[in-house]
Protein backbone atom coordinates (compact mmCIF):
# COMPACT_ATOMS: atom_id res chain seq x y z
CA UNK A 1 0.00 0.00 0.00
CA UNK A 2 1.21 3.27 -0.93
CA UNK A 3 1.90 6.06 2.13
CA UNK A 4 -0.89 8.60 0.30
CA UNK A 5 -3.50 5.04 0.37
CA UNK A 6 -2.06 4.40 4.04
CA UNK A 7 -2.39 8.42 4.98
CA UNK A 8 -6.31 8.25 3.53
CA UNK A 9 -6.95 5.11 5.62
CA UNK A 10 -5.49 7.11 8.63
CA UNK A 11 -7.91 9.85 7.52
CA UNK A 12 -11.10 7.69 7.31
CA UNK A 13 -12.76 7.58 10.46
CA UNK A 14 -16.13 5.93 11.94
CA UNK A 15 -17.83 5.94 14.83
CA UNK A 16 -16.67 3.86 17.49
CA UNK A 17 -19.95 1.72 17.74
CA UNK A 18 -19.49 0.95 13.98
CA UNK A 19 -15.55 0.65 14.18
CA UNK A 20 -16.28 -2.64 16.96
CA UNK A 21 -19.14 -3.77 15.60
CA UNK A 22 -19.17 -7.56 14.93
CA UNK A 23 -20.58 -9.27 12.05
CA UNK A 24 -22.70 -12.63 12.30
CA UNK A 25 -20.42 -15.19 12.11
CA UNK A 26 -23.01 -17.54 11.36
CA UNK A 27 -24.09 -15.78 8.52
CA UNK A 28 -20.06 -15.63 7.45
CA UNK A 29 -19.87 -19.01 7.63
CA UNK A 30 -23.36 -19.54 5.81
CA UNK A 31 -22.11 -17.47 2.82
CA UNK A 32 -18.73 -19.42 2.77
CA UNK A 33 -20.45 -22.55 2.47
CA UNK A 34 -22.85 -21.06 0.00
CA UNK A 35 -20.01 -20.27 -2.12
CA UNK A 36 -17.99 -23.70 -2.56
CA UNK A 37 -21.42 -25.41 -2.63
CA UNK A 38 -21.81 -23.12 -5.85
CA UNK A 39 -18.28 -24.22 -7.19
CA UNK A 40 -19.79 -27.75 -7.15
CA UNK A 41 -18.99 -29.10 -3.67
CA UNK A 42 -20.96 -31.11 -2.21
CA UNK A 43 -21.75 -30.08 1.92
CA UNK A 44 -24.40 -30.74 3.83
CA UNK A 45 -25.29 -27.41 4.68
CA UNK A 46 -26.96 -26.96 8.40
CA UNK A 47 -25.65 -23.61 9.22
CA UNK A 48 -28.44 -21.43 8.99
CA UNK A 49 -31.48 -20.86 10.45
CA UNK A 50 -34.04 -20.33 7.29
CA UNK A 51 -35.68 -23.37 5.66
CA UNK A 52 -35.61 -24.16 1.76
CA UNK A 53 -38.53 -23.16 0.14
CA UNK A 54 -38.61 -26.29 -1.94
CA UNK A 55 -38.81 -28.55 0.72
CA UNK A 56 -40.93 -25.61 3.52
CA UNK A 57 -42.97 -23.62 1.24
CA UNK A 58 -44.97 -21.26 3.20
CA UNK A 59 -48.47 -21.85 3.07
CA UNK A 60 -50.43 -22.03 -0.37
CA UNK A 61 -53.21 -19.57 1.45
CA UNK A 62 -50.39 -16.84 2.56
CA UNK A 63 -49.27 -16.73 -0.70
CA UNK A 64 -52.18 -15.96 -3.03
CA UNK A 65 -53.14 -13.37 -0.18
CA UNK A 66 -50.15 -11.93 -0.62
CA UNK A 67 -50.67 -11.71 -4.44
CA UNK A 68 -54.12 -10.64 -3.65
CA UNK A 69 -52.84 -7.89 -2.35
CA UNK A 70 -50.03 -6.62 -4.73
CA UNK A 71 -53.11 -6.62 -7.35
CA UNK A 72 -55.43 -4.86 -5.23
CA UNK A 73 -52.36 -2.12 -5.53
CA UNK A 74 -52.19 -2.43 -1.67
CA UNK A 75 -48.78 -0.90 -2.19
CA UNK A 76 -48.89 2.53 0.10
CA UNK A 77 -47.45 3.06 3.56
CA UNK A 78 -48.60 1.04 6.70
CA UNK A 79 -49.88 2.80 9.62
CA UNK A 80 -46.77 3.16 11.98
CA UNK A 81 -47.75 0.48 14.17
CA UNK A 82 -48.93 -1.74 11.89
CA UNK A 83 -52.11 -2.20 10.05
CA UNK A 84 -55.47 -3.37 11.96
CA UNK A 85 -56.00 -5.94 10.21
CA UNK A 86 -53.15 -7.83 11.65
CA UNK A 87 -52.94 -6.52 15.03
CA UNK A 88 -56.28 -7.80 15.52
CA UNK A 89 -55.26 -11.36 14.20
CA UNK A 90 -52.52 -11.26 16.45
CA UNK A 91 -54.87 -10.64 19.73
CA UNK A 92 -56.40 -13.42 18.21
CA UNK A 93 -54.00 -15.96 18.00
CA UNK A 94 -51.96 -14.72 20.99
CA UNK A 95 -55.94 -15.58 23.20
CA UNK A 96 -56.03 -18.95 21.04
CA UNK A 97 -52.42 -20.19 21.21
CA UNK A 98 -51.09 -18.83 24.79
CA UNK A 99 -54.53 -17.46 26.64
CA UNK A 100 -52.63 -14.22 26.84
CA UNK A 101 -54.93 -10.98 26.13
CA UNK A 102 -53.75 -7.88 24.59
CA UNK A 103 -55.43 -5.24 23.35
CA UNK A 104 -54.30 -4.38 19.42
CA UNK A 105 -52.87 -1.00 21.04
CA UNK A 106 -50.26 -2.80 22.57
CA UNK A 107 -49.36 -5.02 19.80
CA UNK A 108 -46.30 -3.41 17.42
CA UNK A 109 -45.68 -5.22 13.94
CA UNK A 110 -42.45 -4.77 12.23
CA UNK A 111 -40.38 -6.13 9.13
CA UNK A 112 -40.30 -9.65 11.04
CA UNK A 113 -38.40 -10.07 14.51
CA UNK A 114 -35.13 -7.92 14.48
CA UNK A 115 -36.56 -4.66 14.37
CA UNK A 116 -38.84 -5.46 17.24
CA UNK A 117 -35.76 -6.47 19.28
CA UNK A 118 -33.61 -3.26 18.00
CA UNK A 119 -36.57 -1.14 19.14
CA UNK A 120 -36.73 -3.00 22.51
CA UNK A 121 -33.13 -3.01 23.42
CA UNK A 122 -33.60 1.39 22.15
CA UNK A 123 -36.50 1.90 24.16
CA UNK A 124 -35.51 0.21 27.33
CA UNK A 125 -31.53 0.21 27.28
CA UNK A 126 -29.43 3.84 28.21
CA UNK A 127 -26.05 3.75 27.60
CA UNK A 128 -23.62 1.90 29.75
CA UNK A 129 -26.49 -0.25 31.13
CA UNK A 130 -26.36 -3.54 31.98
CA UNK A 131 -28.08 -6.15 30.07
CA UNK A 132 -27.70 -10.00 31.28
CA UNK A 133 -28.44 -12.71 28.95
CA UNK A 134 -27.54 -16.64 28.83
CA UNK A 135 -25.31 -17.84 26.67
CA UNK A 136 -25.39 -19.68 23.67
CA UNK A 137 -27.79 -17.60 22.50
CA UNK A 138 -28.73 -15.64 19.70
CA UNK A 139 -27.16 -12.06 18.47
CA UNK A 140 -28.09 -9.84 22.22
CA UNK A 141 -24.43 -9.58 22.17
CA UNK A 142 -24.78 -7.73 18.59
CA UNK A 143 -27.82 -5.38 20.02
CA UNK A 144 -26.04 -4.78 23.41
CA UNK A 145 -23.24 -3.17 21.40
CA UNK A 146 -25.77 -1.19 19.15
CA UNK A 147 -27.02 0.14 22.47
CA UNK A 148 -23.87 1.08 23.63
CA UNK A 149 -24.54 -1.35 27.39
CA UNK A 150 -22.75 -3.28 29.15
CA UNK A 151 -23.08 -6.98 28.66
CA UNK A 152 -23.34 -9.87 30.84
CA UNK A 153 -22.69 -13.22 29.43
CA UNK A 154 -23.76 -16.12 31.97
CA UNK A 155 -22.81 -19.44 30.31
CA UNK A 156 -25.81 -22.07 30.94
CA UNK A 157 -25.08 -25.95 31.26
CA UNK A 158 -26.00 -29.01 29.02
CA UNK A 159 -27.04 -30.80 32.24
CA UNK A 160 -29.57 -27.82 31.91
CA UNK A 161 -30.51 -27.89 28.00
CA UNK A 162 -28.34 -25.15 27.87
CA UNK A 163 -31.67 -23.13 29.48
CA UNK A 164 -30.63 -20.89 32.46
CA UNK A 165 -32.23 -20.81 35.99
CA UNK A 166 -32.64 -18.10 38.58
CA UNK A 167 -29.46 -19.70 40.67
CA UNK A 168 -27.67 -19.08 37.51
CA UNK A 169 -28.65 -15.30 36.64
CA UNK A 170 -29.15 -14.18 40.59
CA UNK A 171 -26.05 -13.04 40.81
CA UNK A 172 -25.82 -10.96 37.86
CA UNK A 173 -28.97 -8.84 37.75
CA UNK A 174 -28.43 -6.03 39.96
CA UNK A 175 -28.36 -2.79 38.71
CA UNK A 176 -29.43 -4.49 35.46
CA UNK A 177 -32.02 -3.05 33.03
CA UNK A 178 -33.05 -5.96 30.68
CA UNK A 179 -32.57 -9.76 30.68
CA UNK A 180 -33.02 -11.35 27.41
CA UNK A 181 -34.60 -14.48 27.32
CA UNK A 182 -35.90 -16.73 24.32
CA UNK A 183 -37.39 -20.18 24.16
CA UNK A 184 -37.72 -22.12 22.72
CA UNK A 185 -34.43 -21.29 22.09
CA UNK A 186 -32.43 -20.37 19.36
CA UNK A 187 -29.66 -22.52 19.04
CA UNK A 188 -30.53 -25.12 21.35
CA UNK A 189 -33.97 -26.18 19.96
CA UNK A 190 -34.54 -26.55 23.90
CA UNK A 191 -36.81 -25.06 25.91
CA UNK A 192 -38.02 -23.28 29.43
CA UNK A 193 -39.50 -25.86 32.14
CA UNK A 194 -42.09 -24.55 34.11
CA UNK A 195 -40.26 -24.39 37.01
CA UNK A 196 -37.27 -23.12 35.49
CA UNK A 197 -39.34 -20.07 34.14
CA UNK A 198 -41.22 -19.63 37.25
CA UNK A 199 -38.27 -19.08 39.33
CA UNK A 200 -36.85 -16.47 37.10
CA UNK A 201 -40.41 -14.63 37.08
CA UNK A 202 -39.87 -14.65 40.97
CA UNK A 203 -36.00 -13.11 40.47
CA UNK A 204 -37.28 -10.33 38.39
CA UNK A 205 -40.25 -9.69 40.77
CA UNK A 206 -38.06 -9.80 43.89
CA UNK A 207 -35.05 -7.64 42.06
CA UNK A 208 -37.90 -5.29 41.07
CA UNK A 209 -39.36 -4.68 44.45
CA UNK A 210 -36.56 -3.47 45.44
CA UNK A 211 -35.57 -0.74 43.48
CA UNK A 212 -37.01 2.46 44.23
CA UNK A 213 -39.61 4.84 42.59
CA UNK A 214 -37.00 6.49 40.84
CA UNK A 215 -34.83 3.63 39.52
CA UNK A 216 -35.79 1.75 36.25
CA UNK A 217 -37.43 -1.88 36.78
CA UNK A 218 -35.22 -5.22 35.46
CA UNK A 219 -37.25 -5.70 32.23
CA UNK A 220 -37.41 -9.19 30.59
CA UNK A 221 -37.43 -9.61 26.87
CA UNK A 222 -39.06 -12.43 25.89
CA UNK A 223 -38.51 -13.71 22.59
CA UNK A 224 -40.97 -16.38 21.40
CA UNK A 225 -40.27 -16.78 17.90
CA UNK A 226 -40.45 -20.32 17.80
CA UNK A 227 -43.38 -20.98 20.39
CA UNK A 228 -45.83 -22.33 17.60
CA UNK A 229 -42.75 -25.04 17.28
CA UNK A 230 -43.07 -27.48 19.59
CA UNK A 231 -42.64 -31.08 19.60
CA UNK A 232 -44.88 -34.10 21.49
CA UNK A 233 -45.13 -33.64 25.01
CA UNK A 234 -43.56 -30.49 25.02
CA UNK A 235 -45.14 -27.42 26.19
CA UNK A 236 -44.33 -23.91 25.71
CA UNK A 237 -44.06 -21.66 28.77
CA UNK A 238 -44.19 -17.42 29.20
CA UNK A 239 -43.54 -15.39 32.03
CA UNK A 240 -47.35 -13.46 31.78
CA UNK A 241 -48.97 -16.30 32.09
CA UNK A 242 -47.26 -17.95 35.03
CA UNK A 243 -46.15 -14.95 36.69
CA UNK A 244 -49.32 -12.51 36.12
CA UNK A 245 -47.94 -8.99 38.00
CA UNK A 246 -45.03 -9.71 35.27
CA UNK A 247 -46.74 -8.12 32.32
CA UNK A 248 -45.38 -4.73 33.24
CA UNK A 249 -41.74 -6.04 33.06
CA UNK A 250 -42.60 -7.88 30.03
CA UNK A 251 -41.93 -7.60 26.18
CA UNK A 252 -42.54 -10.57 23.44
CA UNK A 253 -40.90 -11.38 20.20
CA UNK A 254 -43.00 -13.22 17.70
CA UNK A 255 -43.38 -13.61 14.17
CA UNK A 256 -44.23 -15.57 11.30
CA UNK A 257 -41.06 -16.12 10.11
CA UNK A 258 -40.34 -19.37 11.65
CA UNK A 259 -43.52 -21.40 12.09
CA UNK A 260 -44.91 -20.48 8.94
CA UNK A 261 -41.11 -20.88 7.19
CA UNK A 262 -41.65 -17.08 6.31
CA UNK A 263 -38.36 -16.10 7.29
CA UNK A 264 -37.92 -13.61 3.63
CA UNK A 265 -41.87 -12.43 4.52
CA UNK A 266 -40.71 -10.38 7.12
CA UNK A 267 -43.75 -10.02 9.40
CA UNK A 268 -43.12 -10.19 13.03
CA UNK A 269 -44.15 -8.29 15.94
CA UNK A 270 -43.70 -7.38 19.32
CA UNK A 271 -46.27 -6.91 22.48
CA UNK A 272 -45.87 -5.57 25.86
CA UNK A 273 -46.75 -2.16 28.18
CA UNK A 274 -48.57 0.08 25.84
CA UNK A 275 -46.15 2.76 27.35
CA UNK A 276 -42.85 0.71 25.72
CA UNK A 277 -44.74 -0.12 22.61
CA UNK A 278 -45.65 3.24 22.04
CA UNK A 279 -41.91 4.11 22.37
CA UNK A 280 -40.57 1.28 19.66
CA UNK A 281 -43.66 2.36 17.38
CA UNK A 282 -41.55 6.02 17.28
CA UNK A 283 -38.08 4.48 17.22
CA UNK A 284 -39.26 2.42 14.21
CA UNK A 285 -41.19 4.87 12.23
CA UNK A 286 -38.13 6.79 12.55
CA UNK A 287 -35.81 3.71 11.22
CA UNK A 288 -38.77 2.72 8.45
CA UNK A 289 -38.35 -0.65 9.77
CA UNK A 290 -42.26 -1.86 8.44
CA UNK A 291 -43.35 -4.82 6.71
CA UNK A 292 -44.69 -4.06 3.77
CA UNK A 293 -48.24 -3.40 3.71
CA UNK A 294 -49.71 -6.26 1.62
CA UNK A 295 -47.55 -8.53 3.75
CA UNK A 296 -49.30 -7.15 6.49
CA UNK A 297 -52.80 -7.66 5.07
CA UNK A 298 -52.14 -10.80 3.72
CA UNK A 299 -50.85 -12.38 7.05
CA UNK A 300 -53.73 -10.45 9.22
CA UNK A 301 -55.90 -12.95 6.40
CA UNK A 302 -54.21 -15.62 6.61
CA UNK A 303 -54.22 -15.32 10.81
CA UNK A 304 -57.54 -14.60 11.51
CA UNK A 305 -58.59 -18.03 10.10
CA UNK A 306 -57.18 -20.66 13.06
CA UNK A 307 -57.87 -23.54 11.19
CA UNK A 308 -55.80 -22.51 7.92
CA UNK A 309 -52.62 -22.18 10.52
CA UNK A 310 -53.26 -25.22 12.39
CA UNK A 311 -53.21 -27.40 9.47
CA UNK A 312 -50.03 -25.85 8.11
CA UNK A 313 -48.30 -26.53 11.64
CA UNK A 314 -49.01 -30.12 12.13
CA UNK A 315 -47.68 -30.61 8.28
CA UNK A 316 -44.31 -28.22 8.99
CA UNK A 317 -44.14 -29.86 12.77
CA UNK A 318 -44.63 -33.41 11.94
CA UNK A 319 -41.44 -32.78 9.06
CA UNK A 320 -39.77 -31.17 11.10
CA UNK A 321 -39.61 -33.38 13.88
CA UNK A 322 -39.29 -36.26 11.56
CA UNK A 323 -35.83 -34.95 10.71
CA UNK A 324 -34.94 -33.82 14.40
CA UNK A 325 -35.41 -36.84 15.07
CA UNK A 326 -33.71 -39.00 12.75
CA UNK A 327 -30.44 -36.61 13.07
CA UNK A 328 -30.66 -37.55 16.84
CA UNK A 329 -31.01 -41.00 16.13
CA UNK A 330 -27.87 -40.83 14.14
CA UNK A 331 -26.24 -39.35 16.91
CA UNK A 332 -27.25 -42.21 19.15
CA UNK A 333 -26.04 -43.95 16.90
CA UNK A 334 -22.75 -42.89 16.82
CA UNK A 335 -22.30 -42.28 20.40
CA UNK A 336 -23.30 -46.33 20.80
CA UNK A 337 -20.82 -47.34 18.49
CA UNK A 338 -17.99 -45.53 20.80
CA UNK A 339 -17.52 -42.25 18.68
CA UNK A 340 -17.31 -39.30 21.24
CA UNK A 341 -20.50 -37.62 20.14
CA UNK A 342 -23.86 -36.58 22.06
CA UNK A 343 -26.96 -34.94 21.25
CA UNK A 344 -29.66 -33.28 23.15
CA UNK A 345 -33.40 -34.78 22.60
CA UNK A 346 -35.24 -32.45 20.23
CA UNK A 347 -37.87 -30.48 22.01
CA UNK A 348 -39.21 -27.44 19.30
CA UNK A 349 -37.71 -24.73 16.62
CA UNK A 350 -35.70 -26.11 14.16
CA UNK A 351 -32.24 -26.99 15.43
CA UNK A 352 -30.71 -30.28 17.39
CA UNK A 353 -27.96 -29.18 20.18
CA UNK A 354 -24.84 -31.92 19.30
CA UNK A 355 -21.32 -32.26 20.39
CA UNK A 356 -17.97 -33.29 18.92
CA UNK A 357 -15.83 -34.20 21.79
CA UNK A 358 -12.77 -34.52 19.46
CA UNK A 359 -10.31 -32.49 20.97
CA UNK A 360 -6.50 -34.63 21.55
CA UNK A 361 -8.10 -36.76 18.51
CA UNK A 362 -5.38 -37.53 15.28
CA UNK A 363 -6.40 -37.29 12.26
CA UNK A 364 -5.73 -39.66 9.07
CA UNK A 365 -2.01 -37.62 8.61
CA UNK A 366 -1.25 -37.04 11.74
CA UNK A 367 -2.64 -33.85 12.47
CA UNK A 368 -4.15 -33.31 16.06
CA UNK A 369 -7.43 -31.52 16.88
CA UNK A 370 -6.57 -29.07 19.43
CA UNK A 371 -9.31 -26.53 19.51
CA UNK A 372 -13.14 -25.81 18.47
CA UNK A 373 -12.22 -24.61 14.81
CA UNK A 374 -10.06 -27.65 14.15
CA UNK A 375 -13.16 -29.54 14.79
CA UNK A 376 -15.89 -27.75 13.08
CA UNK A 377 -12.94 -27.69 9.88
CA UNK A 378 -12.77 -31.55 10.21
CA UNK A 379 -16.02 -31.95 10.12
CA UNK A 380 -16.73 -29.57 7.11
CA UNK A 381 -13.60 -30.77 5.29
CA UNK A 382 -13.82 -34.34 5.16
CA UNK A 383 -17.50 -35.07 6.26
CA UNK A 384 -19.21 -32.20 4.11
CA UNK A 385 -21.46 -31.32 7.17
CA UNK A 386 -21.29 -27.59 8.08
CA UNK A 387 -22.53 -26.55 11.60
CA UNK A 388 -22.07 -23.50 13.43
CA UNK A 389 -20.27 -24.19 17.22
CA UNK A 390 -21.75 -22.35 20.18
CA UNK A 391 -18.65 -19.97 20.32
CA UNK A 392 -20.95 -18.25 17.61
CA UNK A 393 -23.75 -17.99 20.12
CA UNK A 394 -21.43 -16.27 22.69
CA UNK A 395 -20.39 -19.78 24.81
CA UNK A 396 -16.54 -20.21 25.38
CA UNK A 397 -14.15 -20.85 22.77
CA UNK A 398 -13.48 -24.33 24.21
CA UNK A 399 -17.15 -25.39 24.15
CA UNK A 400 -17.76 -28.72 21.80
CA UNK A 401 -20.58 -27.90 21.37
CA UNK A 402 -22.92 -27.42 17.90
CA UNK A 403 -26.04 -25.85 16.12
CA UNK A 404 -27.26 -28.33 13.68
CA UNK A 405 -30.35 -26.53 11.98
CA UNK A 406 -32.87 -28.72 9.34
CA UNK A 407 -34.85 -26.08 7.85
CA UNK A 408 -32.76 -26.80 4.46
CA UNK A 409 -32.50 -30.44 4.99
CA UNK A 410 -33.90 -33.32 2.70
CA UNK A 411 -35.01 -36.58 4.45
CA UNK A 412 -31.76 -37.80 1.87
CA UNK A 413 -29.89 -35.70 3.81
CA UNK A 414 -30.26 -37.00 7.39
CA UNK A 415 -29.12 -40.37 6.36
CA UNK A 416 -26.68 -39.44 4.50
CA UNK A 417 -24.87 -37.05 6.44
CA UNK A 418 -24.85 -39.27 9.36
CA UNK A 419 -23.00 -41.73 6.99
CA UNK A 420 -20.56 -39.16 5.99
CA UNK A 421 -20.01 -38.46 9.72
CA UNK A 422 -19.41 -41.68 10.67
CA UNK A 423 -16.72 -42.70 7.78
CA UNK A 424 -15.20 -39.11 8.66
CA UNK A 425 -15.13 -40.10 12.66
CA UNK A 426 -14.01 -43.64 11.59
CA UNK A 427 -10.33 -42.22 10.45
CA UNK A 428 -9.80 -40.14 13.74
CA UNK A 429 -7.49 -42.18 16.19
């Protein structure tokens, strides 16, 4: 580089935020593996969290409303909070699905889930606050930074699902302005026992007592984008609905990005305290962060009919969890045949927890696996299977421990990658 190109660099300056600001490194690795799979390589891709629309088309109804819409030149500005239409659906399906009631006024819909949890993180979080959230978990490191807080990262235990508990967060949540919660969670595919839940309702109640008139309440953001998601006997908990004096603490995440595999629809929305929603309505008018208005419509359609969405989740669910669970089978599999692998049982969303305990292992040439991204290269290098480790999620860099999502993934594929893994496993000594 010349000293005038190195003297402009010099020159060039950003703001700090933006100078530290992290990229997804799951979406990194998605695009690299996006890339050699389109110079003919052959990987079984499980990196991110979106489904193939050949194999999880959203439903047939959803779609022509959405054309319906485009030629009923639907095609103006929403309202700022998002049309009525599909607010009201919303307090629909939110009394249906959870027996939670909200008023439309304190329902916020946004260009799917992000925005809403920008806008809550903005509305909530001052600078140099602290925010507490479990680790792995998805991106509040990315929106802490955004907000200019202080993060707390409290790493959660596979003897746990990788789920936190009140012992775990106790500690942390003084002085604290938000915890960010999510289940079922994103990457685990695990999810919130009752008790679990109910004992970090009683934290945040306790915490909150205790702070004075003047001091800003421990707010929980709940995000419950994969609720509709849920596998046999498992049951989806919230803190409202346990917890009832918690619904002035309280903001929700949802969407129809995941249970409907709309992920590119971008319809999700938020609910909470009319006074916070009112708040995110103004931060994202300001940002323009709406879904488009015949998304909007079309979805309030689609919603208000219960039966239309029920019959599109047991179809999505039952594939779903047919491919959950033959991946964990696999796993068994494995793990019975000596390899040093484990899996979680599937519970809901879209992803099986796994781990590669490979580190000390050699490899065919000698080589020795000595760290996370040895593994996660073995495993992508010689048995075509890309997964994104937990460091991604914010665990340690030593954690074995894997995001295996089947959104894009072919019955084929389950068998076949499991085959792949074991001949690749076979040649480590």
């Amino acid at each position: 580089m010349s000293a005038t190109l190195q003297q402009e660099k010099l020159n060039m300056r950003v703001s700090q935020m933006a100078e530290n600001l992290i990229g997804s490194e799951i979406i990194k690795l998605g695009g690299e593996i996006r890339d050699r799979i389109l110079q003919g390589e052959k990987i079984y891709n499980f990196t991110i969290g979106d489904f193939n629309p050949q194999i999880f088309p959203i439903p047939s109804e959803l779609k022509q409303f959405i054309i319906d819409c485009y030629n009923e030149d639907l095609t103006n500005y929403p309202v700022a909070n998002g049309v009525v239409e599909l607010r009201n659906a919303v307090v629909q399906i939110l009394k249906e699905k959870q027996g939670l009631n909200y008023s439309a006024e304190e329902i916020l819909i946004a260009g799917g889930a992000r925005p809403i949890i920008y806008a809550i993180f903005q509305a909530i979080v001052d600078p140099g606050d602290k925010i507490v959230f479990p680790v792995p978990s998805w991106n509040n490191n990315h929106y802490t930074h955004l907000s200019h807080a202080h993060q707390v990262f409290v790493e959660t235990l596979p003897e746990d699902n990788f789920m936190p508990n009140a012992d775990l967060l106790k500690e942390h949540i003084e002085g604290a302005s938000l915890l960010a919660l999510c289940s079922p969670l994103n990457p685990t595919g695990t999810v919130f026992s009752k008790d679990q839940l109910e004992s970090i309702c009683d934290m945040v109640l306790e915490e909150n007592a205790k702070r004075g008139a003047d001091e800003k309440p421990l707010y929980v953001m709940y995000d419950q984008i994969y609720s509709l998601l849920t596998f046999g006997d498992t049951e989806h908990f919230d803190p409202v609905t346990l917890r009832p004096e918690m619904r002035k603490y309280t903001v929700f995440v949802d969407g129809i990005s995941k249970s409907l595999a709309a992920t590119g629809v971008r319809v999700g929305w938020g609910f909470g305290p009319e006074f916070i929603i009112d708040k995110m309505k103004s931060i994202l008018g300001h940002v323009g962060a709406w879904a488009p208005r015949p998304e909007q419509i079309a979805a309030g359609r689609y919603l208000q009919n219960i039966s239309l969405l029920d019959n599109y989740l047991t179809w999505i669910k039952e594939e779903l969890q047919t491919r959950l669970n033959g991946f964990y089978s696999g796993f068994e599999s494995l793990r019975e045949k000596g390899f040093a692998v484990r899996a979680i049982p599937p519970a809901a969303a879209i992803y099986l927890t796994i781990q590669f305990n490979l580190i000390g292992k050699k490899t065919a040439d000698g080589s020795v696996l000595e760290n996370t991204g040895d593994i996660t290269s073995y495993i992508l290098n010689e048995a075509k299977v890309a997964i994104v480790p937990f460091r991604a999620f914010g665990s340690s860099d030593d954690s074995t421990w894997y995001r295996l999502s089947v959104g894009t993934a072919s019955h084929e594929d389950v068998t076949q990658s499991i085959a792949s893994l074991e001949a690749a496993l076979s040649k480590l000594s």
